[in-house]
C-alpha atoms as a PDB file:
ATOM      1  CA  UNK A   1      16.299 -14.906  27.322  1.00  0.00           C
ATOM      2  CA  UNK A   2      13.227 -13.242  29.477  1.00  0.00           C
ATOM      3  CA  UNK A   3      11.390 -12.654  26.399  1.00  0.00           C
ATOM      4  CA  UNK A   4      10.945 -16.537  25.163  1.00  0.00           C
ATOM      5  CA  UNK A   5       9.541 -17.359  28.503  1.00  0.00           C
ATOM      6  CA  UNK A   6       5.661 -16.592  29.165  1.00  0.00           C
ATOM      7  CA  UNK A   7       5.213 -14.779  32.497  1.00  0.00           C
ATOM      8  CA  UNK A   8       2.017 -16.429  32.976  1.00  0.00           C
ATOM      9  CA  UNK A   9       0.355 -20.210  32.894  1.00  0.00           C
ATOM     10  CA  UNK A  10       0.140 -21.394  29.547  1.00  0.00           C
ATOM     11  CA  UNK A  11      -3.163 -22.646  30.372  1.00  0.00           C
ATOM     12  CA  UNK A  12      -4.488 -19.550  31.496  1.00  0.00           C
ATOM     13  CA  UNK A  13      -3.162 -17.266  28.743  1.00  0.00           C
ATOM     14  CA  UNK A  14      -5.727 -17.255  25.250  1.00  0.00           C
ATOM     15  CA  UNK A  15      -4.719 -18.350  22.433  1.00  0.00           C
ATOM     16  CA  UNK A  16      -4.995 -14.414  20.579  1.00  0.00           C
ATOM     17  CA  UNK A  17      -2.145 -13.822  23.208  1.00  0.00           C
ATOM     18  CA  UNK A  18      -0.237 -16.642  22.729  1.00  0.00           C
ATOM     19  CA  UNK A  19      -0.017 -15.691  18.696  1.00  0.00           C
ATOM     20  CA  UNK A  20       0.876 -12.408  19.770  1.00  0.00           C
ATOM     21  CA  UNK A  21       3.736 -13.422  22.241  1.00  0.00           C
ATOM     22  CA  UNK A  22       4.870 -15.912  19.214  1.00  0.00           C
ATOM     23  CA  UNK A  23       4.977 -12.741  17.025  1.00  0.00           C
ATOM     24  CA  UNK A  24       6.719 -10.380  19.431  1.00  0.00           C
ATOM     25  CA  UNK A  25       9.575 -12.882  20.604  1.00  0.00           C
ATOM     26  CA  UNK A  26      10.286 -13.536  16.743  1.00  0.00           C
ATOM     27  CA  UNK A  27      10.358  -9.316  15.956  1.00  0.00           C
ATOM     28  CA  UNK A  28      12.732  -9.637  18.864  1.00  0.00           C
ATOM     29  CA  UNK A  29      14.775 -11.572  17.191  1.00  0.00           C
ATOM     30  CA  UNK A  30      14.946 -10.148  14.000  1.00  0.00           C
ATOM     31  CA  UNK A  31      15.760  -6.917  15.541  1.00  0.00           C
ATOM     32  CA  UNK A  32      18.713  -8.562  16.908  1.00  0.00           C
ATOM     33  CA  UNK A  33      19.949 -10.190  13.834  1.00  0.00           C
ATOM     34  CA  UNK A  34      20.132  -6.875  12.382  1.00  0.00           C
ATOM     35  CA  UNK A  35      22.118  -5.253  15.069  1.00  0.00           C
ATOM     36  CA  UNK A  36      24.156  -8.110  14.606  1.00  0.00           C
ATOM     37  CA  UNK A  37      25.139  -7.964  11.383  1.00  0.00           C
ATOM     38  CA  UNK A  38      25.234  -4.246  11.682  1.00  0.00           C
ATOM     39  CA  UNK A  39      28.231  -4.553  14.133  1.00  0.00           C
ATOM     40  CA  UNK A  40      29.729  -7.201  11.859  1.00  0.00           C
ATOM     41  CA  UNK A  41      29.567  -5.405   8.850  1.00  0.00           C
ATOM     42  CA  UNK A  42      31.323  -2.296  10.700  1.00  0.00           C
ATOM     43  CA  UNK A  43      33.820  -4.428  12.579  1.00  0.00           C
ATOM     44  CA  UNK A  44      35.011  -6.147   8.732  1.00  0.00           C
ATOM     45  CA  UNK A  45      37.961  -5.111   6.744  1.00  0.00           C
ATOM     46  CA  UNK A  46      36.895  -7.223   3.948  1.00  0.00           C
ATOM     47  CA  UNK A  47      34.581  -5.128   1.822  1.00  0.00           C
ATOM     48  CA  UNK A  48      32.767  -8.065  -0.272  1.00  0.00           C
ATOM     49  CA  UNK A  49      32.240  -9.365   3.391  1.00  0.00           C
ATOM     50  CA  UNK A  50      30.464  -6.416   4.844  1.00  0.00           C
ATOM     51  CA  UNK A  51      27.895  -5.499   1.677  1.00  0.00           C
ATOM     52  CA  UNK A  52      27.382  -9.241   1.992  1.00  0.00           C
ATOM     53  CA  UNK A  53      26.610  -8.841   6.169  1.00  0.00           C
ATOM     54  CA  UNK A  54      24.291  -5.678   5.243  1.00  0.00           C
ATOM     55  CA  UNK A  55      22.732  -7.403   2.929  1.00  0.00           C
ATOM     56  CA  UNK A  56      21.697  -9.971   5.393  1.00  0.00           C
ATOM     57  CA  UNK A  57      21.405  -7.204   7.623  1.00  0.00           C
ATOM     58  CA  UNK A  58      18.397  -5.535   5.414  1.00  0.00           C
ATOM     59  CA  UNK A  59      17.029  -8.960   4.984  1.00  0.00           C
ATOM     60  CA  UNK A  60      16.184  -9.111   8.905  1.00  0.00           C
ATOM     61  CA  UNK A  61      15.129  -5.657   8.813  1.00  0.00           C
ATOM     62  CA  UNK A  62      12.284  -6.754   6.093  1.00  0.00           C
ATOM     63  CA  UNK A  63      11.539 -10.016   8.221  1.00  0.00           C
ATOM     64  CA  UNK A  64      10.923  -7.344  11.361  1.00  0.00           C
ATOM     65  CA  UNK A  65       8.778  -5.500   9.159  1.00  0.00           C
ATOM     66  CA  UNK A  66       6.577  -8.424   8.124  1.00  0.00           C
ATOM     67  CA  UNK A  67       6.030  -9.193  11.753  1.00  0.00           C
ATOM     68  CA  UNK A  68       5.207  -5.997  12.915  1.00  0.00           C
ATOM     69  CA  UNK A  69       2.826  -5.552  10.085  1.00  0.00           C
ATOM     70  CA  UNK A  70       1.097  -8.505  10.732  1.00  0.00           C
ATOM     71  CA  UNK A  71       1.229  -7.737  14.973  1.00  0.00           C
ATOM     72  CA  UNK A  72      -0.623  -4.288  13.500  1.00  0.00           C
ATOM     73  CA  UNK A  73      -3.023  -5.854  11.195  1.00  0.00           C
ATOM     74  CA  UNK A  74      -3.898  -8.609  14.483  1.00  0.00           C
ATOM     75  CA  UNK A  75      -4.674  -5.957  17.467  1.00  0.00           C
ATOM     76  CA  UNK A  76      -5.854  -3.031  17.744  1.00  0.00           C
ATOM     77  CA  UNK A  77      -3.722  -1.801  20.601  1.00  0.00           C
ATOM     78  CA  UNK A  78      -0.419  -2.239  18.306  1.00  0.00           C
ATOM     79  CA  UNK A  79      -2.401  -0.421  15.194  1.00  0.00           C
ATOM     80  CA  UNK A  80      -3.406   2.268  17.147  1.00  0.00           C
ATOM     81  CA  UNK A  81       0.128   3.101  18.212  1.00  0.00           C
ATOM     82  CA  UNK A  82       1.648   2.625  15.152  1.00  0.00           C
ATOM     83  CA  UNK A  83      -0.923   4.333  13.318  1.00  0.00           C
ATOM     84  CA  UNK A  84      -0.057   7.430  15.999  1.00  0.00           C
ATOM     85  CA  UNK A  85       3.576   7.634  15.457  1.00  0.00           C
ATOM     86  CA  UNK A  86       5.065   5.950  12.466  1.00  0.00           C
ATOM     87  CA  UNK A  87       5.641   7.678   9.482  1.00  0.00           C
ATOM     88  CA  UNK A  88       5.379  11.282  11.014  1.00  0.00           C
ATOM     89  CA  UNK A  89       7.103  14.396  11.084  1.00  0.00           C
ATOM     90  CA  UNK A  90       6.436  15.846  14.178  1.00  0.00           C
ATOM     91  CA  UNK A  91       8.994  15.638  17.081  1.00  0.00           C
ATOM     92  CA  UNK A  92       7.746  11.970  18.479  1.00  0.00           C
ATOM     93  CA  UNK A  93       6.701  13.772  22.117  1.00  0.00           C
ATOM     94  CA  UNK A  94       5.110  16.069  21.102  1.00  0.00           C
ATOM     95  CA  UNK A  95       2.771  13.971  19.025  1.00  0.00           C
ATOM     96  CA  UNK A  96       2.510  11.771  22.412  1.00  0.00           C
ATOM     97  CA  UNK A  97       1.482  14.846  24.081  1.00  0.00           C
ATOM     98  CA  UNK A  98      -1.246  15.336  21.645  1.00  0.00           C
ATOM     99  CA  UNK A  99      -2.388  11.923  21.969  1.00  0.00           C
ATOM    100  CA  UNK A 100      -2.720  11.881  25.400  1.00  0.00           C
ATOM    101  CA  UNK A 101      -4.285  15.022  25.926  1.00  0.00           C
ATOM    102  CA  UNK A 102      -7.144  13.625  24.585  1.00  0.00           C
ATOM    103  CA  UNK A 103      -7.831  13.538  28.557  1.00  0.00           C
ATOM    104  CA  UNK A 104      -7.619   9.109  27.760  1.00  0.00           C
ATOM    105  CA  UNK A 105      -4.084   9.180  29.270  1.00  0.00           C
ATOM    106  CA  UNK A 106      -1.757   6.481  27.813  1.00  0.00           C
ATOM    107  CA  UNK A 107      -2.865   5.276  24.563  1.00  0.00           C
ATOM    108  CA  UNK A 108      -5.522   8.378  23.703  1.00  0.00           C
ATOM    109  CA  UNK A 109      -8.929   8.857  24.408  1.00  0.00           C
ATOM    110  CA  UNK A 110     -10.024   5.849  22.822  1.00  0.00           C
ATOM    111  CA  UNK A 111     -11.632   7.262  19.743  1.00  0.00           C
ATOM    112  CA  UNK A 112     -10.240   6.708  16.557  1.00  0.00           C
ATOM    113  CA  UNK A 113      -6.397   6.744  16.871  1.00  0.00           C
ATOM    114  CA  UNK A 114      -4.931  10.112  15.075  1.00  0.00           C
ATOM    115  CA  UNK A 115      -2.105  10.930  13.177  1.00  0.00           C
ATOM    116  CA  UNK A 116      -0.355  13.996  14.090  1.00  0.00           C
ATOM    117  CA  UNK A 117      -2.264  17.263  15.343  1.00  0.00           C
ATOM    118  CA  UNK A 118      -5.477  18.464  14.643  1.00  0.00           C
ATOM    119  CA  UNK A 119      -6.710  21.568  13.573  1.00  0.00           C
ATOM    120  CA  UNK A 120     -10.321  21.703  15.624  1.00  0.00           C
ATOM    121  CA  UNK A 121     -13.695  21.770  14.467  1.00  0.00           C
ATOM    122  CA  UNK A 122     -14.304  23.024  11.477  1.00  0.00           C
ATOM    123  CA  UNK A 123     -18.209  23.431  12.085  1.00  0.00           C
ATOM    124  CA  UNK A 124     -19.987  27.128  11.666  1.00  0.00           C
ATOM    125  CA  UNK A 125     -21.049  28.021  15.425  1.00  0.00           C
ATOM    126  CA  UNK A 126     -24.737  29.221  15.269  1.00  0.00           C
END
């Protein structure tokens, strides 16, 4: 698989990005393992089978979690993201419209990342 291969020296990459590259190959995985036993559980006649798969299925799903929290809580490009878009209710564009309006273009205009929309100033003028 591409993604367990580094695309660079080894020498030449720092270590912060080797950690990360260790983290992102493993969410990789887990993310598989659940599609996996998603399809497995579907594809099963035997009941007892299949709660057992999506069991193990939700399992993976917690390990992907763990590493994606910890990717958040180790660079600020991934918290910034996440920060921007999970957990919202706004249709997912248009809060990446927002963001990039900012006039920053991909990622925002580098201030503090936001959540959603704003609502303006809310300063008195004069």
């Amino acid at each position: 698989m591409g993604s367990e291969t580094l695309h660079a020296p080894r020498e030449r990459l720092k270590r912060k990005t080797l950690t990360l590259h260790h983290a992102i190959v493993s969410l990789i995985e887990e993310l598989e393992a659940t599609d996996w036993y998603q399809q497995r559980a579907d594809d099963c006649e035997d009941e007892a089978l299949s709660e057992i798969l999506l069991h193990n299925m939700r399992e993976e799903m917690e390990h992907a979690s763990m590493v994606l929290e910890w990717m958040r809580r180790n660079s600020a490009d991934w918290d910034s993201m996440l920060r921007t878009y999970l957990f919202t209710d706004a249709p997912i564009t248009e809060i990446e419209e927002e963001d990039t309006a900012g006039g920053g273009g991909e990622g925002g205009s580098g201030d503090a990342p936001t959540a959603g929309f704003t609502i303006g100033t809310l300063k008195k003028n004069g």
